[in-house]
Protein backbone atom coordinates (compact mmCIF):
# COMPACT_ATOMS: atom_id res chain seq x y z
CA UNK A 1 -26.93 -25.42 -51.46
CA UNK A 2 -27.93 -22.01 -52.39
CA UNK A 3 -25.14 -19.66 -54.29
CA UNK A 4 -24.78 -16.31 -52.49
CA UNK A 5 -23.04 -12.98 -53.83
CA UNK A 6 -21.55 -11.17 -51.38
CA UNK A 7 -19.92 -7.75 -52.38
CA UNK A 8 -17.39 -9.30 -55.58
CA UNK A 9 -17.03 -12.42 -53.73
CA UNK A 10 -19.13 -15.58 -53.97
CA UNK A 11 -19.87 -18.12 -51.74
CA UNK A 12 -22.00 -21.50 -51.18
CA UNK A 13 -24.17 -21.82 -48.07
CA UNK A 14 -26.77 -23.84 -47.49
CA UNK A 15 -29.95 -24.40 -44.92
CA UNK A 16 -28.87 -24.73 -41.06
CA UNK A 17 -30.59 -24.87 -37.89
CA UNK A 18 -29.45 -22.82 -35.04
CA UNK A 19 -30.61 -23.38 -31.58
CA UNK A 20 -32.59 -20.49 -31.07
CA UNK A 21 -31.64 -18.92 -27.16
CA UNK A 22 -34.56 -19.53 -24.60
CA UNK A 23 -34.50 -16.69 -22.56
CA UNK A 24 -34.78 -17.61 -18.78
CA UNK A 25 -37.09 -15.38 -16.35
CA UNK A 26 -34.40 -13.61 -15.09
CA UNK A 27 -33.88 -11.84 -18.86
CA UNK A 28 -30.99 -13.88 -19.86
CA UNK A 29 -30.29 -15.52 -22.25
CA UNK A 30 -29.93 -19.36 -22.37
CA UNK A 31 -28.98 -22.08 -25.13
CA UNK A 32 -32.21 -24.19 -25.63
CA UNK A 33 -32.31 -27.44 -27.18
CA UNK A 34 -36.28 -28.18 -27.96
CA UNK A 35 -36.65 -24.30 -30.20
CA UNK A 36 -34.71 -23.84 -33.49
CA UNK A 37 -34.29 -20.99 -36.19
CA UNK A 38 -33.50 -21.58 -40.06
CA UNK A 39 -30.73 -19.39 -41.12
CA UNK A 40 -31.17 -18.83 -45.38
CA UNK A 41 -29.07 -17.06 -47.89
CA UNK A 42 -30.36 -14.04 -49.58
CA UNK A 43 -30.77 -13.80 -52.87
CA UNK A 44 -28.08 -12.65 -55.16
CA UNK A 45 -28.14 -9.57 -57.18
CA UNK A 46 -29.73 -9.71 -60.48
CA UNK A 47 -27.05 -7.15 -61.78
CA UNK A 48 -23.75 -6.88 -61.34
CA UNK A 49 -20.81 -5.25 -63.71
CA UNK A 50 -19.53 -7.77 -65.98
CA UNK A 51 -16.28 -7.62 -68.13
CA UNK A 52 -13.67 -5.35 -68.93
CA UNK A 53 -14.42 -1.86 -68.18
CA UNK A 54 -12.47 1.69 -68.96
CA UNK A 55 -11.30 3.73 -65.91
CA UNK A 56 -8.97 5.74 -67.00
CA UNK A 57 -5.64 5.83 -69.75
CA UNK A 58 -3.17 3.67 -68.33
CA UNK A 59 -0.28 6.42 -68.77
CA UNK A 60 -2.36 8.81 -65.82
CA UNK A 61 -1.27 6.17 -62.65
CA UNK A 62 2.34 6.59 -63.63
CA UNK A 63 3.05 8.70 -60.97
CA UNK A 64 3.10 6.11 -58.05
CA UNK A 65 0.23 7.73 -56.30
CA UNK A 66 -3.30 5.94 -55.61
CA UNK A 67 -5.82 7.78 -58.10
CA UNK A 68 -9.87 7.96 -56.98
CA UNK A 69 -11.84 7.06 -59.58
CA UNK A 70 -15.91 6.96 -59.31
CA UNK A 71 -17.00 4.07 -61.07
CA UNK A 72 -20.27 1.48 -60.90
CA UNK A 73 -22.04 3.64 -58.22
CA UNK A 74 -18.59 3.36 -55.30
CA UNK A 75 -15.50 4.84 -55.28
CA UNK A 76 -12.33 2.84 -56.31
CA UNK A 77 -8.67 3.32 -55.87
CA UNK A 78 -6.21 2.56 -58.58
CA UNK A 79 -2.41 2.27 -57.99
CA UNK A 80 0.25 0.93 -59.57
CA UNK A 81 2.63 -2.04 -58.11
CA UNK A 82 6.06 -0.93 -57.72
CA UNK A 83 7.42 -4.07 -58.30
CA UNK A 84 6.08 -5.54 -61.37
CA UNK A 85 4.30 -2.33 -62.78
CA UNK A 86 1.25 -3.54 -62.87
CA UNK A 87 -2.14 -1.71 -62.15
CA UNK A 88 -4.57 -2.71 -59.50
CA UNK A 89 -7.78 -1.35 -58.52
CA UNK A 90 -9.22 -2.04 -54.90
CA UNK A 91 -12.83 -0.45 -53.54
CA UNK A 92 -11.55 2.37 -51.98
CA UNK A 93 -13.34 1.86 -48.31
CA UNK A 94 -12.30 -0.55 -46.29
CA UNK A 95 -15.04 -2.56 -44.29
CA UNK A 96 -12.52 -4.64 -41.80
CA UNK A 97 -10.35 -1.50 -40.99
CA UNK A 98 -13.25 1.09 -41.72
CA UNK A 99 -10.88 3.15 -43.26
CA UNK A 100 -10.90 4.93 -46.62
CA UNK A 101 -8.35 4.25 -49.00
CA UNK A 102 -9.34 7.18 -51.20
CA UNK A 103 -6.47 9.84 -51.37
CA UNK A 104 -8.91 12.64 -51.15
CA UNK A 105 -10.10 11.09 -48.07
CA UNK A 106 -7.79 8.96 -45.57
CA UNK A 107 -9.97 9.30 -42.80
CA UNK A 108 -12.49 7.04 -41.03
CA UNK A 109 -15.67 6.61 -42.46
């Protein structure tokens, strides 16, 4: 099994074989069973931020509103739960809705 690092969450994959499509003379393309590819992992990052890390005075989310902040090399949202208070902090693009979560920007990426 090789350990893979994808965005801030990790996973464990390990070697498969895929039948590789044979593609017939007429250009499509077919499942064959006598060719096969090997699928690997990439490599995970050799840096990453670890820790606890300052992004701002916790009094300046107070006002209920999500607050950009430009941290790490990406742009991050923080807000602050309205039911137990608490702050969160979320990338602020969205990759499954490609949307940005930014308050200077709600548009589509």
């Amino acid at each position: 099994m090789r350990r893979v690092t994808i965005g801030a969450v990790t996973q464990l994959r390990w070697n498969m074989e895929v039948p590789m499509p044979a593609h017939a003379p007429n250009g499509r393309s077919q499942h064959g069973t006598d060719e096969y590819r090997q699928i690997e992992a990439a490599a995970a990052p050799t840096r990453f931020a670890r820790g606890w890390h300052c992004l701002g005075l916790a009094r300046s989310f107070r006002d209920g509103q999500p607050h950009e902040v430009k941290a790490f090399g990406t742009t991050l949202v923080v807000f602050r739960s309205e039911i137990d208070d608490t702050l969160h902090v979320l990338d602020a693009y969205c990759r499954h809705m490609n949307w940005s979560g930014s308050p200077t920007r709600r548009r589509a990426r």
